[in-house]
PDB file of N, CA and C in Angstrom:
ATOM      1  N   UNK A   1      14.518   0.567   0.706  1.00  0.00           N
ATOM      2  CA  UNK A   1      14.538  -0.866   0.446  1.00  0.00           C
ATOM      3  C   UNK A   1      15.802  -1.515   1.009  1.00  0.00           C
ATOM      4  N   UNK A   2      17.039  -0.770   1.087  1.00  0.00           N
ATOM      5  CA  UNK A   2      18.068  -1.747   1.968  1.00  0.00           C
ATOM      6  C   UNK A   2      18.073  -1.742   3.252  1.00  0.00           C
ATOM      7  N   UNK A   3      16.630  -1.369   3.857  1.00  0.00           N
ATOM      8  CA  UNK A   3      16.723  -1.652   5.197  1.00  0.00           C
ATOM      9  C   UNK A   3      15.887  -3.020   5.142  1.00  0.00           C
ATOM     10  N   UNK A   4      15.588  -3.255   4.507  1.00  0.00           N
ATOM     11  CA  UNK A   4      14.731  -5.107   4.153  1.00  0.00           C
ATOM     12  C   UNK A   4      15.388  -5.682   3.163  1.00  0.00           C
ATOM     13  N   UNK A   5      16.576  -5.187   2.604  1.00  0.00           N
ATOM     14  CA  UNK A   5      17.218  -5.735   1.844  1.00  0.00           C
ATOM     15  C   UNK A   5      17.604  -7.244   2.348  1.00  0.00           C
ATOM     16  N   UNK A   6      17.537  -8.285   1.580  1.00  0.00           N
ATOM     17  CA  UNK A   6      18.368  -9.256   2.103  1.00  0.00           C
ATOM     18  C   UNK A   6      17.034 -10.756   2.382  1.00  0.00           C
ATOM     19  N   UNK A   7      17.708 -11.999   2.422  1.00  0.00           N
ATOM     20  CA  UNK A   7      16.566 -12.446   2.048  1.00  0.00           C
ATOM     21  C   UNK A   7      15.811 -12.882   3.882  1.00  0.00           C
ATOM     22  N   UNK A   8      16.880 -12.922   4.333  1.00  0.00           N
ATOM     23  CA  UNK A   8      16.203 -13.128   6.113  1.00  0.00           C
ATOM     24  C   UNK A   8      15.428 -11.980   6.945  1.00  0.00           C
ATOM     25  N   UNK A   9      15.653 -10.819   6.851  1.00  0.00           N
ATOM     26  CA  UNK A   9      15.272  -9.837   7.518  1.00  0.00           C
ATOM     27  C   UNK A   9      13.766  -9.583   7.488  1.00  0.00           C
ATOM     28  N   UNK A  10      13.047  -9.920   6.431  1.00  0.00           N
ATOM     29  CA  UNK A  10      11.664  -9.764   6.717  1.00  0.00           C
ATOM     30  C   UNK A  10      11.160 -10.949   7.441  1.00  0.00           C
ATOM     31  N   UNK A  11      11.956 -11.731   7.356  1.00  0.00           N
ATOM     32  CA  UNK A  11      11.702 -13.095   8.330  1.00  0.00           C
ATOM     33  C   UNK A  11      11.992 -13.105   9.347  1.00  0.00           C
ATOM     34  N   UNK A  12      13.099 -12.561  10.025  1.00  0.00           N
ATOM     35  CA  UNK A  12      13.396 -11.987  11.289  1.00  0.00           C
ATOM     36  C   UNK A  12      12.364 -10.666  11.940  1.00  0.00           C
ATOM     37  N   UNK A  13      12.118 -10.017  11.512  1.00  0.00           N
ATOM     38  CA  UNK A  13      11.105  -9.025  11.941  1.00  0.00           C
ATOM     39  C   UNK A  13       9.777  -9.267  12.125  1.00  0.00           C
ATOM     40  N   UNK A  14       9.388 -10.423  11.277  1.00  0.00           N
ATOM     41  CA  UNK A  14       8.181 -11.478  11.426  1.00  0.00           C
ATOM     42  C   UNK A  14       8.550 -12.586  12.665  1.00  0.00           C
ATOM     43  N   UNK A  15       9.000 -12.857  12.860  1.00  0.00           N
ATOM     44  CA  UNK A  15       9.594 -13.388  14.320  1.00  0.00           C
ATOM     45  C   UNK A  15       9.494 -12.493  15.279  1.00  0.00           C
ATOM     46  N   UNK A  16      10.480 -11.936  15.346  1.00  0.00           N
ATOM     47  CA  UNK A  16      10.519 -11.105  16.649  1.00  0.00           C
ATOM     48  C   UNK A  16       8.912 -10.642  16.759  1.00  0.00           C
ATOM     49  N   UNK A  17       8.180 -10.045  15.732  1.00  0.00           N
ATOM     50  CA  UNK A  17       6.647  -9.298  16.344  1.00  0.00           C
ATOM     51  C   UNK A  17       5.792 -10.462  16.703  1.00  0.00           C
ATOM     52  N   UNK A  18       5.901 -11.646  15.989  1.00  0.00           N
ATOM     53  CA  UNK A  18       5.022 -12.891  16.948  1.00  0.00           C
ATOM     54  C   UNK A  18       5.396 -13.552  17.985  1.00  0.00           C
ATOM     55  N   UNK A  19       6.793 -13.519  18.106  1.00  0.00           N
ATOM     56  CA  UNK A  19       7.188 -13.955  19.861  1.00  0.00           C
ATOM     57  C   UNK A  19       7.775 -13.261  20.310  1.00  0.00           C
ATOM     58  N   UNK A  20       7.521 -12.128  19.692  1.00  0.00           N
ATOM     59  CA  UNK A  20       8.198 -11.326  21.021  1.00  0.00           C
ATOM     60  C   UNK A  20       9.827 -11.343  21.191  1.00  0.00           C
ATOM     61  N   UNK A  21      10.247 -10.853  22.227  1.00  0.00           N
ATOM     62  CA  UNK A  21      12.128 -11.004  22.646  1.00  0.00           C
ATOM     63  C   UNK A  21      12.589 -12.175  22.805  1.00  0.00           C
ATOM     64  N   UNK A  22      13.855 -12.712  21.677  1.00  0.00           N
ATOM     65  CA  UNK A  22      14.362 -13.992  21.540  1.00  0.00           C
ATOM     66  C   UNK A  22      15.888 -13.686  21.816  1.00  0.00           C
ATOM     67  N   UNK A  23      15.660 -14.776  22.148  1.00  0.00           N
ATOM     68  CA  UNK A  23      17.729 -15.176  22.551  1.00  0.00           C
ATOM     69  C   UNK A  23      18.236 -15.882  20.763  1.00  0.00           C
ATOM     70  N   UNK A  24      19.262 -15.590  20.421  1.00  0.00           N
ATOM     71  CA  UNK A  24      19.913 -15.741  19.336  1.00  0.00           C
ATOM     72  C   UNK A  24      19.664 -16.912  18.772  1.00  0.00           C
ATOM     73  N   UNK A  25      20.072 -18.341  19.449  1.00  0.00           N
ATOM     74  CA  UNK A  25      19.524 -19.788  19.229  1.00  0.00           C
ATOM     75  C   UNK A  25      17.813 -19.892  18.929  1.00  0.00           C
ATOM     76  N   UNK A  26      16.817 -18.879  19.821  1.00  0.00           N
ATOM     77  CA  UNK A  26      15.766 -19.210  19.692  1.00  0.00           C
ATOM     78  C   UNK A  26      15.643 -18.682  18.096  1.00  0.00           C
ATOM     79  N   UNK A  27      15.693 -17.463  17.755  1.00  0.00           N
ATOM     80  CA  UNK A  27      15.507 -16.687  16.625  1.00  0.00           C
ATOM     81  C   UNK A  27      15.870 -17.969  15.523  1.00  0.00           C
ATOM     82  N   UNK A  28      17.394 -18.772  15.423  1.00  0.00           N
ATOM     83  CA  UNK A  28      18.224 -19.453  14.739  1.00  0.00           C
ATOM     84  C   UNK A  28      17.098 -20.306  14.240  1.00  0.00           C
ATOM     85  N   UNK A  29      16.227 -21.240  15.057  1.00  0.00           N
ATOM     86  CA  UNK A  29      15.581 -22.582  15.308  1.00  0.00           C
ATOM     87  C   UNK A  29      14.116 -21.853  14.873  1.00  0.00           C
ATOM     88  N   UNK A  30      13.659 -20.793  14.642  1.00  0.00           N
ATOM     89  CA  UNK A  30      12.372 -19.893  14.453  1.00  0.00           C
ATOM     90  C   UNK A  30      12.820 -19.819  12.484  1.00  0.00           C
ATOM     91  N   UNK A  31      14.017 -20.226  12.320  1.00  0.00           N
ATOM     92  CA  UNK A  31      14.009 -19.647  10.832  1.00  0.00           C
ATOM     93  C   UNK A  31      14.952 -20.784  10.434  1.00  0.00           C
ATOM     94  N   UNK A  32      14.444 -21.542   9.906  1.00  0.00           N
ATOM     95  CA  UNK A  32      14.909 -22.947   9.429  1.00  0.00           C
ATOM     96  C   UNK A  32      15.659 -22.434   8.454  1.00  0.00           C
ATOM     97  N   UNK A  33      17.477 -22.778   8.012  1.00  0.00           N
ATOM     98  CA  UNK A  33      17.898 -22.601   6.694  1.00  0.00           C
ATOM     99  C   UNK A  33      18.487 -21.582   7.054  1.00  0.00           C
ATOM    100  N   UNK A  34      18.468 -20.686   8.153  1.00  0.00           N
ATOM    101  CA  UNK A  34      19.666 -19.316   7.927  1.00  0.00           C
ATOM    102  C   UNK A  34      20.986 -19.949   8.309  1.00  0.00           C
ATOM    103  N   UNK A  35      21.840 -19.273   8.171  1.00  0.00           N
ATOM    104  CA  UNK A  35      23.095 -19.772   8.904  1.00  0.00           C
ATOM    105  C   UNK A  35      23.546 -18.611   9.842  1.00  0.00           C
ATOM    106  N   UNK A  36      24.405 -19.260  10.575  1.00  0.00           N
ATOM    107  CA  UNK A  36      24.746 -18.430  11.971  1.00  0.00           C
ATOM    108  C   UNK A  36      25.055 -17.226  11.456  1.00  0.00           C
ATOM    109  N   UNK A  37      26.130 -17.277  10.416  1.00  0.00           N
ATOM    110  CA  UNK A  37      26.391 -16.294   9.800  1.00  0.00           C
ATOM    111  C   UNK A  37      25.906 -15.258   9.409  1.00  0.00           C
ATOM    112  N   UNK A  38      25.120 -15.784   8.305  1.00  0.00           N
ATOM    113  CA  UNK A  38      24.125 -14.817   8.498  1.00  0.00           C
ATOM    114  C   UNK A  38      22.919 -13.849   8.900  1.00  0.00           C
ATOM    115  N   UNK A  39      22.778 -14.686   9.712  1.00  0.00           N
ATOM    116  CA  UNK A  39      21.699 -14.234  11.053  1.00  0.00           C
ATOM    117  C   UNK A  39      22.601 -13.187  11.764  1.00  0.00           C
ATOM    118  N   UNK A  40      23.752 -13.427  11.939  1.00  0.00           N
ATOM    119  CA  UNK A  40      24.361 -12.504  12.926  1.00  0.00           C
ATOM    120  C   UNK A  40      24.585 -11.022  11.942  1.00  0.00           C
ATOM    121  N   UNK A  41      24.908 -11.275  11.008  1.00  0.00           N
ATOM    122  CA  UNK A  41      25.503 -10.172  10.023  1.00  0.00           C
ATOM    123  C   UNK A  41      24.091  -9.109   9.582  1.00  0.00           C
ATOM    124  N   UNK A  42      23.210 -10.020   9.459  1.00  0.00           N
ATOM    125  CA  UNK A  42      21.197  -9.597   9.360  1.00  0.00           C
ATOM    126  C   UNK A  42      20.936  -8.478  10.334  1.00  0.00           C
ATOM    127  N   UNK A  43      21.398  -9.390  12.178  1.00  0.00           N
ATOM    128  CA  UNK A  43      21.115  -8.669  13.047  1.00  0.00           C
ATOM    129  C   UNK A  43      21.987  -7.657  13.304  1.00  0.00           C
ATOM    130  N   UNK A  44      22.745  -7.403  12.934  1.00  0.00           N
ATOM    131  CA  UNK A  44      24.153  -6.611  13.033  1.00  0.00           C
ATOM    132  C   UNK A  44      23.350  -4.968  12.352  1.00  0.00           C
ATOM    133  N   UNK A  45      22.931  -5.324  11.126  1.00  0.00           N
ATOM    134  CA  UNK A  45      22.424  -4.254   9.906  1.00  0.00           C
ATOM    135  C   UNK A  45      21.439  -3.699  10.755  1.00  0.00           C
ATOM    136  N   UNK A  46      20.779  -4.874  11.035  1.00  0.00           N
ATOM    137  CA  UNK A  46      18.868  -4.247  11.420  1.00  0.00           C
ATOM    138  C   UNK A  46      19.064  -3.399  13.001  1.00  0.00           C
ATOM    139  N   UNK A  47      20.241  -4.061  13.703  1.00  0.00           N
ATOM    140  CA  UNK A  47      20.783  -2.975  15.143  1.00  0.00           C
ATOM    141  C   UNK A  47      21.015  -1.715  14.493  1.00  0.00           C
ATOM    142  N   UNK A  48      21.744  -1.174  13.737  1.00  0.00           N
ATOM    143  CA  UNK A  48      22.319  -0.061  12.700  1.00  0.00           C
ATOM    144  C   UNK A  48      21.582   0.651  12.589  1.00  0.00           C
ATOM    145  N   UNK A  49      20.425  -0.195  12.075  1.00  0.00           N
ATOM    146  CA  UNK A  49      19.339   0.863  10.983  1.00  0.00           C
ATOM    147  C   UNK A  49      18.122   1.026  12.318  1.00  0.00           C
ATOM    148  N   UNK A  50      18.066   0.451  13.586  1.00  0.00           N
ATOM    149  CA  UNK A  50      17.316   0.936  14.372  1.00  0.00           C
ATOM    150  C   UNK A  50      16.422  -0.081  14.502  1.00  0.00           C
ATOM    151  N   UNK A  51      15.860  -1.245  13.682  1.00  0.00           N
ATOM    152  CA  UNK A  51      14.810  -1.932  13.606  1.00  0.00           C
ATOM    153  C   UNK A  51      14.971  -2.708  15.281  1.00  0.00           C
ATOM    154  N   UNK A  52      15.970  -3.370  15.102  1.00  0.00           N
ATOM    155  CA  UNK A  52      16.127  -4.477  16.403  1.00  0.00           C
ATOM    156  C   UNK A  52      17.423  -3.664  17.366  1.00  0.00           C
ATOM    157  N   UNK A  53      16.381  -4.143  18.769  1.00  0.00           N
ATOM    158  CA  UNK A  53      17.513  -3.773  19.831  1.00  0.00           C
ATOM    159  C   UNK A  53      18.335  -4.918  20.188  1.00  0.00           C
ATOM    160  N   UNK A  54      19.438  -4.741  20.724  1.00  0.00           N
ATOM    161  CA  UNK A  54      20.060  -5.680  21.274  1.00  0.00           C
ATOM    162  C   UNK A  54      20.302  -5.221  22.833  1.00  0.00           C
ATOM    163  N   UNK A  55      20.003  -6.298  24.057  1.00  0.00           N
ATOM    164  CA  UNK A  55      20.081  -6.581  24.967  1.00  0.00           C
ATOM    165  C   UNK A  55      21.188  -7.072  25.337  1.00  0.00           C
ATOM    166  N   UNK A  56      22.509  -7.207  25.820  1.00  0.00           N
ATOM    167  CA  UNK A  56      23.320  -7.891  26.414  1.00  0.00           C
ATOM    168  C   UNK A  56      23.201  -7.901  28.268  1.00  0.00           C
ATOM    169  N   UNK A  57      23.146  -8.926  28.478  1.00  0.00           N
ATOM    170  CA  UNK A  57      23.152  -9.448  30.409  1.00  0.00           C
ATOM    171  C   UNK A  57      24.191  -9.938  30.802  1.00  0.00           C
ATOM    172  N   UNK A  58      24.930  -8.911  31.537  1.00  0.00           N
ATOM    173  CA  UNK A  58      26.360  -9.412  31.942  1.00  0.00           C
ATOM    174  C   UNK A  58      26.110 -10.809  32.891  1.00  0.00           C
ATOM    175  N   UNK A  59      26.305 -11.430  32.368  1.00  0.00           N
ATOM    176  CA  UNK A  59      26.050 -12.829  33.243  1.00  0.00           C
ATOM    177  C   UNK A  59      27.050 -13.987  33.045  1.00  0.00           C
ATOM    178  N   UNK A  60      26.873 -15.057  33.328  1.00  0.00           N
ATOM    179  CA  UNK A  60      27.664 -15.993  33.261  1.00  0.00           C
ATOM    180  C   UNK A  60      26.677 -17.513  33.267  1.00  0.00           C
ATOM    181  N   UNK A  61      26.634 -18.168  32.067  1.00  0.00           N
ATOM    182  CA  UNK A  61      26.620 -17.797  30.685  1.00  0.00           C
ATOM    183  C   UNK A  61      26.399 -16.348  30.332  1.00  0.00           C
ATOM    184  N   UNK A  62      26.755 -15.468  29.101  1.00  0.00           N
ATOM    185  CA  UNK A  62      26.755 -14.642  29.110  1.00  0.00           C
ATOM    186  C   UNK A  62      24.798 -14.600  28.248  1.00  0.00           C
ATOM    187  N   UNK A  63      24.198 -13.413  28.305  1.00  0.00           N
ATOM    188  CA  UNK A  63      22.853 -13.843  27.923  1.00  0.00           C
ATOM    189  C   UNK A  63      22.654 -12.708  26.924  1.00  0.00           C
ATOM    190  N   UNK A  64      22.113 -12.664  25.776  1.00  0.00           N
ATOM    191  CA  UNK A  64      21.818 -11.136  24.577  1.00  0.00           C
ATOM    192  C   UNK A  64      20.176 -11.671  24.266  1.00  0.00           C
ATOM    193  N   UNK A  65      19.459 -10.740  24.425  1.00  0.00           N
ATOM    194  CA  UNK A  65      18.023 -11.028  23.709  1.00  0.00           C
ATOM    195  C   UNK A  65      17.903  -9.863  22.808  1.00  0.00           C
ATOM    196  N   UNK A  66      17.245 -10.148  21.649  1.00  0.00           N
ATOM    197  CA  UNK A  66      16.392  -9.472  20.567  1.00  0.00           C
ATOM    198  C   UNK A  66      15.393  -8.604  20.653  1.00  0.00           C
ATOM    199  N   UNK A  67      14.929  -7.323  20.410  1.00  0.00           N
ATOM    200  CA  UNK A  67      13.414  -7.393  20.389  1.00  0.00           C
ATOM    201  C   UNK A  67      13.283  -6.313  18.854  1.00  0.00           C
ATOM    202  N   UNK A  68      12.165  -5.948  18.903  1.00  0.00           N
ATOM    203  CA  UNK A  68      11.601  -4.949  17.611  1.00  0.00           C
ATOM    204  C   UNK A  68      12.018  -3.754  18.043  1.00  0.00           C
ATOM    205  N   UNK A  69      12.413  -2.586  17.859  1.00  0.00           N
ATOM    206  CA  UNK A  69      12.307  -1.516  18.386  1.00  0.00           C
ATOM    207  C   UNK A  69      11.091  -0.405  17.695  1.00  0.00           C
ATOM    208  N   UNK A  70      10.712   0.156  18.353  1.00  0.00           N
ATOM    209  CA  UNK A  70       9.231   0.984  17.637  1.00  0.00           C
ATOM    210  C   UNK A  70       9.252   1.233  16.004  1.00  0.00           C
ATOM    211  N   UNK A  71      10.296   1.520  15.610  1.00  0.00           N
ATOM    212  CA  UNK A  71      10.849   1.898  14.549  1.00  0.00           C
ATOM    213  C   UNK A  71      10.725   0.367  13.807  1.00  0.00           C
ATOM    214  N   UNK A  72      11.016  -0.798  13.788  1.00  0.00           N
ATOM    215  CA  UNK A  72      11.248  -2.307  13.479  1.00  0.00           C
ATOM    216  C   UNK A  72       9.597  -2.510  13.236  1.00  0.00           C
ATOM    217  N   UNK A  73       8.993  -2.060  14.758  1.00  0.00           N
ATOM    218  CA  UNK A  73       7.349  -2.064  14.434  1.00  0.00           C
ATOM    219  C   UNK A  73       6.487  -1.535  13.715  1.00  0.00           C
ATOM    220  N   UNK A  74       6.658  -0.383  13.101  1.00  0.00           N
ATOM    221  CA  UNK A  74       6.713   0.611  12.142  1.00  0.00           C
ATOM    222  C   UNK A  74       6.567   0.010  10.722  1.00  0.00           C
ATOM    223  N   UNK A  75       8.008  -0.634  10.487  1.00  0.00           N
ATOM    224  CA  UNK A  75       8.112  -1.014   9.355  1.00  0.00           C
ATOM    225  C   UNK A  75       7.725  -2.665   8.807  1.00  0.00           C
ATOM    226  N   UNK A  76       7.207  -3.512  10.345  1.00  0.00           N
ATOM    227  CA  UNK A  76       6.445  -4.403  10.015  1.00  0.00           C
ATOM    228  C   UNK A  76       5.044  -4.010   9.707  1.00  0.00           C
ATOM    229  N   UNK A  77       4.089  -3.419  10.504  1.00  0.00           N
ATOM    230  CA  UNK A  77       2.973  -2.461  10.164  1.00  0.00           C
ATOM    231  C   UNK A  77       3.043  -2.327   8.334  1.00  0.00           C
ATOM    232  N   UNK A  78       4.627  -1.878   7.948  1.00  0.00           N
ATOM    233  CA  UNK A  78       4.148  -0.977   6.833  1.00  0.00           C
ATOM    234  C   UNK A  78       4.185  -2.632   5.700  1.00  0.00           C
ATOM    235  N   UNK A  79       4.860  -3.763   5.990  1.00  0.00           N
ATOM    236  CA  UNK A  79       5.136  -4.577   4.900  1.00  0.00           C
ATOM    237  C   UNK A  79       4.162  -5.561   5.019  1.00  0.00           C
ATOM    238  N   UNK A  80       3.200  -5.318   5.840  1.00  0.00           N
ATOM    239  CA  UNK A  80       2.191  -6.665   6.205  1.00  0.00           C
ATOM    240  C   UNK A  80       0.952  -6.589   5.098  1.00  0.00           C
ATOM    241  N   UNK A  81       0.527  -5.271   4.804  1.00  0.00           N
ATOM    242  CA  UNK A  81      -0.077  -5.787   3.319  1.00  0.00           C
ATOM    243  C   UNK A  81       0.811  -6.464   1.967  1.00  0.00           C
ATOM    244  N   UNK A  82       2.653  -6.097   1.912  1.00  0.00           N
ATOM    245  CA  UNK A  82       3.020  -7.278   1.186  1.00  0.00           C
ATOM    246  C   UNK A  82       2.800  -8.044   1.670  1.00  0.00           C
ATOM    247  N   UNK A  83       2.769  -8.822   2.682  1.00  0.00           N
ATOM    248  CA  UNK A  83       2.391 -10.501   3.202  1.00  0.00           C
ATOM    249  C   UNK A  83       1.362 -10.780   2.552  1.00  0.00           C
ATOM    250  N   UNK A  84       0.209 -10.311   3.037  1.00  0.00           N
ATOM    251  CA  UNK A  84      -1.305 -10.632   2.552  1.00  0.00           C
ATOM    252  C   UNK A  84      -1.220 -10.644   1.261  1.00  0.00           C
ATOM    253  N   UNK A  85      -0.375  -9.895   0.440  1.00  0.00           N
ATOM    254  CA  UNK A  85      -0.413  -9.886  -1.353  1.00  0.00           C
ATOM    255  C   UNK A  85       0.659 -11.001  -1.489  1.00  0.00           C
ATOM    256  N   UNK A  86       1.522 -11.608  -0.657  1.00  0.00           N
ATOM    257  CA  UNK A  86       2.314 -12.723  -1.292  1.00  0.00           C
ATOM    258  C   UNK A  86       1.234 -14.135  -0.530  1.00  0.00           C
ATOM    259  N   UNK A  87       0.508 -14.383   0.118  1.00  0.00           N
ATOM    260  CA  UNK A  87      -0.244 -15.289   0.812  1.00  0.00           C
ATOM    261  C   UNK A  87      -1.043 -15.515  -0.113  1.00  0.00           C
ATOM    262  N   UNK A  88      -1.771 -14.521  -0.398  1.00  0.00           N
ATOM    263  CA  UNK A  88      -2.704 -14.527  -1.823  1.00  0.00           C
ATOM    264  C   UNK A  88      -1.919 -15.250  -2.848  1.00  0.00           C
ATOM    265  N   UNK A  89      -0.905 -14.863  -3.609  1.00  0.00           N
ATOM    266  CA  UNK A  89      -0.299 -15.212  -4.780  1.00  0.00           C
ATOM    267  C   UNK A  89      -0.118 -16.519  -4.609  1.00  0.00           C
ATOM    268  N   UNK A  90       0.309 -16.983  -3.022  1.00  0.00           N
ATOM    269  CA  UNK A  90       0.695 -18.597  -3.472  1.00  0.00           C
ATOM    270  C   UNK A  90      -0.244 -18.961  -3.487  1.00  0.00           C
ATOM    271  N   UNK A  91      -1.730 -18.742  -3.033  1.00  0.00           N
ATOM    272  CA  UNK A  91      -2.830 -19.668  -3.187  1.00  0.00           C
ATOM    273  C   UNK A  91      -3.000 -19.651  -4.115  1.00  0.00           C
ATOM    274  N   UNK A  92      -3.230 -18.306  -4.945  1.00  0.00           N
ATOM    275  CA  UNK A  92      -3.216 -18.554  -6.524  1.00  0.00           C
ATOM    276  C   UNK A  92      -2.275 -19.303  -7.297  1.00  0.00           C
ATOM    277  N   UNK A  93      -1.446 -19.390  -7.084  1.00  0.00           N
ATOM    278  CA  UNK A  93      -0.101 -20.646  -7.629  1.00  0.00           C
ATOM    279  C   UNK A  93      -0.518 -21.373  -7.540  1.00  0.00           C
ATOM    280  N   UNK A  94      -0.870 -22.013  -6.452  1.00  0.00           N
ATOM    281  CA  UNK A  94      -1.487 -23.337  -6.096  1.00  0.00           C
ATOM    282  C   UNK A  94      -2.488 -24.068  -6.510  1.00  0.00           C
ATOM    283  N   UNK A  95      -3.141 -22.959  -6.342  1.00  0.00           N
ATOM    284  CA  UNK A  95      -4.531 -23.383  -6.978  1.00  0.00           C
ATOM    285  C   UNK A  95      -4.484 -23.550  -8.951  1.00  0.00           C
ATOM    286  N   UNK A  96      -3.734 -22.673  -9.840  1.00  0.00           N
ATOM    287  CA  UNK A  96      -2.884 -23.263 -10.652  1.00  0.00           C
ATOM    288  C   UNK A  96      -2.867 -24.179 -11.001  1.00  0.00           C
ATOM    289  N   UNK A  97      -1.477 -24.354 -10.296  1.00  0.00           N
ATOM    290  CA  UNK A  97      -1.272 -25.869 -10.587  1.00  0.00           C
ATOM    291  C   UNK A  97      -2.156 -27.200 -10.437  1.00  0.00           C
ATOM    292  N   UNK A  98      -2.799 -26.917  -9.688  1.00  0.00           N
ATOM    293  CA  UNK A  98      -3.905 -27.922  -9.136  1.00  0.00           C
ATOM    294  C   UNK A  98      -4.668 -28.065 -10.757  1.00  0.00           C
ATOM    295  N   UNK A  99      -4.715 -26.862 -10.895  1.00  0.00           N
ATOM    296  CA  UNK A  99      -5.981 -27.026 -12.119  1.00  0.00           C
ATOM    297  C   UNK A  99      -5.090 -27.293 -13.980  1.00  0.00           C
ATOM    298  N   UNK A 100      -3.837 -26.865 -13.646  1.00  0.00           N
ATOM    299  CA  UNK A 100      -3.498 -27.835 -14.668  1.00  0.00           C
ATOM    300  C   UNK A 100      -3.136 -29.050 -15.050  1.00  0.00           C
TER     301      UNK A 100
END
């Protein structure tokens, strides 16, 4: 569990597998509400633990892209029936409230 520890990282790994390899700003603007900070410190862990690769392009601007690494894919695979069980729950919330 502390490799999804944290409240951005399943949100970041849900990113990266629907678009694919992002540049840092794109990822930033893909997840409304993180801060730089912590996006960087997120991606820092999830490089560590193997999930996300990091790309650096010696260039000028200098250029770093994101992607999943097999292992990152792995463990989205494994949390996507939680999705479907939290997608469910809010409809049921919703629907709830509606009815009270």
């Amino acid at each position: 569990m502390d490799v999804v520890a944290g409240k951005w990282k399943s949100l970041i790994l849900w990113e990266l597998h629907h678009h694919g390899t992002r540049r840092f700003a794109e990822l930033r603007r893909g997840l409304p509400g993180v801060s730089e900070k912590m996006l960087i410190q997120h991606l820092r862990e999830m490089e560590e633990d193997g999930l996300v690769h990091r790309e650096v392009y010696r260039q000028v601007p200098p250029k770093v892209e994101y992607s999943l690494t097999e292992h990152g894919v792995s463990l989205n695979a494994a949390l996507a029936p939680l999705g479907r069980w939290g997608t469910e729950r809010m409809g049921r919330i919703g629907a709830e409230k509606v009815g009270s």
